[in-house]
Protein backbone atom coordinates (compact mmCIF):
# COMPACT_ATOMS: atom_id res chain seq x y z
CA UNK A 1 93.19 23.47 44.58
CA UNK A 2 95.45 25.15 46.62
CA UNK A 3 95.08 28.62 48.10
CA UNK A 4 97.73 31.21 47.58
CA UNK A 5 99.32 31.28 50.91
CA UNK A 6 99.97 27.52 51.00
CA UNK A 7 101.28 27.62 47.23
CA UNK A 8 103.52 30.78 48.19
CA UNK A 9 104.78 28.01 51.30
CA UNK A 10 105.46 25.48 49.69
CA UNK A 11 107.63 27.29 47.26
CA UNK A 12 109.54 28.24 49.96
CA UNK A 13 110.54 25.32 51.29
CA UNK A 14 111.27 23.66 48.09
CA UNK A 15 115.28 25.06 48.43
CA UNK A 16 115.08 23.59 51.87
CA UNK A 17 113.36 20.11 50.67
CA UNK A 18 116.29 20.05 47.81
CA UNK A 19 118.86 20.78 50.19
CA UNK A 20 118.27 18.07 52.03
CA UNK A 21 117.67 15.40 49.77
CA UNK A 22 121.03 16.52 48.24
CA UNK A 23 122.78 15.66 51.10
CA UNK A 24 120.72 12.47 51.33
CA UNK A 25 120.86 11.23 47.92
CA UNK A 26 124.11 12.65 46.97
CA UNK A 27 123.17 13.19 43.39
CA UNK A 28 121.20 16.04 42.33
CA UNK A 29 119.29 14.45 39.69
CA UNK A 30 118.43 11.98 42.21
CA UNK A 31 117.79 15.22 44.83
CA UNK A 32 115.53 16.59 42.22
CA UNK A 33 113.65 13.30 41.87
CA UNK A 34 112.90 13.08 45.43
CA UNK A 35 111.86 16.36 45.87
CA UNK A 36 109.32 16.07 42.88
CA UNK A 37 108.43 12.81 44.36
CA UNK A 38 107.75 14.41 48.01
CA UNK A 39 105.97 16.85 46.49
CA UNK A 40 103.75 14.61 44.65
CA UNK A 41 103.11 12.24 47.73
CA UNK A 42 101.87 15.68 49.74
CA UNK A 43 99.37 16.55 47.26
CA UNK A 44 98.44 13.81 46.72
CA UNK A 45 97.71 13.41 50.76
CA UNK A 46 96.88 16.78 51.55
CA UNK A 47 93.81 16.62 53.42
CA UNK A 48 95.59 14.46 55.44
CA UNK A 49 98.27 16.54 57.30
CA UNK A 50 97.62 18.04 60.75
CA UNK A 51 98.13 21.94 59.98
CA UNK A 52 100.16 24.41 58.24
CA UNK A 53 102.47 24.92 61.15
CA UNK A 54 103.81 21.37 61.14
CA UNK A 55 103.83 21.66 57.20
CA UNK A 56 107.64 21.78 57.13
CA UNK A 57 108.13 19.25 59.53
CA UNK A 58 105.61 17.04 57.68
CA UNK A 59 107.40 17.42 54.25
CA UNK A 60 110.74 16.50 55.56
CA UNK A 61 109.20 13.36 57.35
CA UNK A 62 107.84 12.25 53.45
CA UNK A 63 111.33 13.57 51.61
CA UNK A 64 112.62 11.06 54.26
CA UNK A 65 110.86 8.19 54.67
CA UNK A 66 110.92 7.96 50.14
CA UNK A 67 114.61 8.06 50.63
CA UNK A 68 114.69 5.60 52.47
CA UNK A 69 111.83 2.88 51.48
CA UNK A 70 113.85 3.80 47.89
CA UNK A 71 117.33 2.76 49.36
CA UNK A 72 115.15 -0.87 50.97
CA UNK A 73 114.58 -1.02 47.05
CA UNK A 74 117.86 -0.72 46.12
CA UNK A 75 119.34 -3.09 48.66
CA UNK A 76 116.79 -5.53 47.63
CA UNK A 77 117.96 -5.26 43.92
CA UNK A 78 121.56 -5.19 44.44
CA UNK A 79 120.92 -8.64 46.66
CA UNK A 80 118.94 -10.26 43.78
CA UNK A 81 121.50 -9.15 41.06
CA UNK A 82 124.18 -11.01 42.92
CA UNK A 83 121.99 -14.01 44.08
CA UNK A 84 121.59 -14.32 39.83
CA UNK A 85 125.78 -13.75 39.65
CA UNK A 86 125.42 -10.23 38.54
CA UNK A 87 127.28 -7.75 40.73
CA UNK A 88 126.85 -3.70 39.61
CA UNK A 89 127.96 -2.36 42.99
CA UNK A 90 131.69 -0.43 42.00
CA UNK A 91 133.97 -0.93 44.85
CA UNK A 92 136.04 1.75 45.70
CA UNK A 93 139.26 1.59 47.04
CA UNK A 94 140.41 2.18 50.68
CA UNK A 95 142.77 4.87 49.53
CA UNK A 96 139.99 6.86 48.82
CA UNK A 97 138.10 6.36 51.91
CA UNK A 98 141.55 7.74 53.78
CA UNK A 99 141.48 11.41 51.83
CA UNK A 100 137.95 11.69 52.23
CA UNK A 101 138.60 11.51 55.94
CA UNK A 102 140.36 14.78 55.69
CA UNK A 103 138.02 16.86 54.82
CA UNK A 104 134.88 18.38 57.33
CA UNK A 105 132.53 17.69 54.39
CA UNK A 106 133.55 14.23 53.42
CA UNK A 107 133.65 12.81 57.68
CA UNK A 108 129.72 14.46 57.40
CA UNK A 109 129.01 12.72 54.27
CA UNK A 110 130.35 9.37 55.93
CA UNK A 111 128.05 9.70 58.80
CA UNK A 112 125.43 7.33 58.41
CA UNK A 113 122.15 8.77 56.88
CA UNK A 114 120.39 8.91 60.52
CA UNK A 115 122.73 10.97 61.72
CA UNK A 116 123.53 13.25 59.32
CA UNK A 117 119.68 13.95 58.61
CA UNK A 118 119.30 14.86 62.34
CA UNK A 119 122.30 17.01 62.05
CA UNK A 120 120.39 18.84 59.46
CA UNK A 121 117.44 19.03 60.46
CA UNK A 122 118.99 20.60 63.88
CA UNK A 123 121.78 22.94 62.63
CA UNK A 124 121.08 23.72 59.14
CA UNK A 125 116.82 23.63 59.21
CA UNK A 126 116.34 24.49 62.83
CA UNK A 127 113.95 22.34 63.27
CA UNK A 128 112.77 21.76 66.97
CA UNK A 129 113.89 18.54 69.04
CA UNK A 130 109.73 18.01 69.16
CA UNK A 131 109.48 18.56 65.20
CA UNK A 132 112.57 15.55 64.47
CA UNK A 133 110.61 13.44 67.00
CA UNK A 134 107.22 13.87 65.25
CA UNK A 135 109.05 13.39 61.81
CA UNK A 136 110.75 9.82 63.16
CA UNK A 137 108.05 9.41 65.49
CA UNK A 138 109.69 8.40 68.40
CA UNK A 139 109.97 10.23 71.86
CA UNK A 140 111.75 13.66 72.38
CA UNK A 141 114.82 11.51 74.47
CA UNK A 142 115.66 9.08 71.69
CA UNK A 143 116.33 12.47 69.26
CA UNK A 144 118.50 14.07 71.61
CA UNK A 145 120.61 11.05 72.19
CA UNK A 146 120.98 10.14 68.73
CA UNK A 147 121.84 13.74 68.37
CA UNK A 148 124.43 13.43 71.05
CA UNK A 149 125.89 10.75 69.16
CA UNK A 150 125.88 12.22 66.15
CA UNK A 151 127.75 14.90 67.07
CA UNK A 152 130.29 13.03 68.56
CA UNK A 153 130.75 10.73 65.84
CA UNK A 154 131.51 13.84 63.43
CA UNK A 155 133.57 14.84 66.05
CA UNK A 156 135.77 12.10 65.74
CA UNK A 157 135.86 11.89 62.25
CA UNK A 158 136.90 15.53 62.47
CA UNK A 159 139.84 14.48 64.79
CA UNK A 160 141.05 11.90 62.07
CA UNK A 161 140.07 9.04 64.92
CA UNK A 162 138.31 6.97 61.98
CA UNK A 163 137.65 2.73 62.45
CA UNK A 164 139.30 2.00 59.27
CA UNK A 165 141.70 -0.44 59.13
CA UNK A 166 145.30 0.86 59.01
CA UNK A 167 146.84 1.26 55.14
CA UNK A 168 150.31 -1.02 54.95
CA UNK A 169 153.23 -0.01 52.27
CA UNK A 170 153.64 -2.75 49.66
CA UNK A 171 157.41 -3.16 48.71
């Protein structure tokens, strides 16, 4: 059973938890899902986090590491449906990709889920450099220049400087 104060956090940082996995999953059922999940998963392993200091920190790291190990699920399915001859995956069409391009929200959205989680969990969480390395366990260096690069990628994609191919007029 939990104890007041760690219910009352929790609850706190369940708008954070759904924020993010919003901007993860880009669905909200699917958001909600993984929230309920991460949830679960923390209960479930409460006696073993480290404190109640690193207790956002440690939430974010399961929220993330679901999202992904459920995306390795997904890839793995979409490469069996079309080893059988089945392919569900819509294609979308490159006209599409162009607009989004335009917009601050849609070059964010097209960064790849790395960098837009440490974007995040910088600028909109505040999370510490030291918190994002604990959560992807690697050093303190790696986060800042895959921060660095983050930044300048949305940068770019804010400039219109894009690597898609060029759109040709069909007479």
């Amino acid at each position: 059973m939990l104890d007041p104060h760690t219910d009352d956090a929790l609850r706190t940082l369940l708008p954070r938890l759904r924020r993010f996995a919003l901007w993860l999953a880009r669905d909200a059922h699917a958001a909600d899902d993984l929230v309920q999940s991460t949830m679960e998963r923390a209960l479930a392993k409460w006696t073993s986090r480290r404190d109640d200091e690193s207790l956002r920190a440690w939430l974010f790291a399961i929220l993330y590491r679901l999202f992904l190990d459920g995306k390795r699920r997904a890839r793995r399915y979409a490469l069996l449906l079309n080893a059988l001859g089945r392919d569900d995956e819509p294609t979308w069409p490159s006209a599409e990709r162009v607009a989004e391009a335009h917009s601050t929200l849609a070059a964010f959205a097209s960064l790849p889920v790395e960098q837009r989680s440490l974007l995040l969990w910088v600028t909109v969480e505040g999370l510490s450099y030291q918190e994002v390395a604990g959560i992807l366990g690697v050093p303190i260096g790696t986060v800042m220049s895959r921060l660095s690069r983050a930044r300048r990628a949305l940068r770019a994609l804010g400039d219109g400087s894009t690597e898609t191919p060029a759109l040709r007029l069909l007479k």
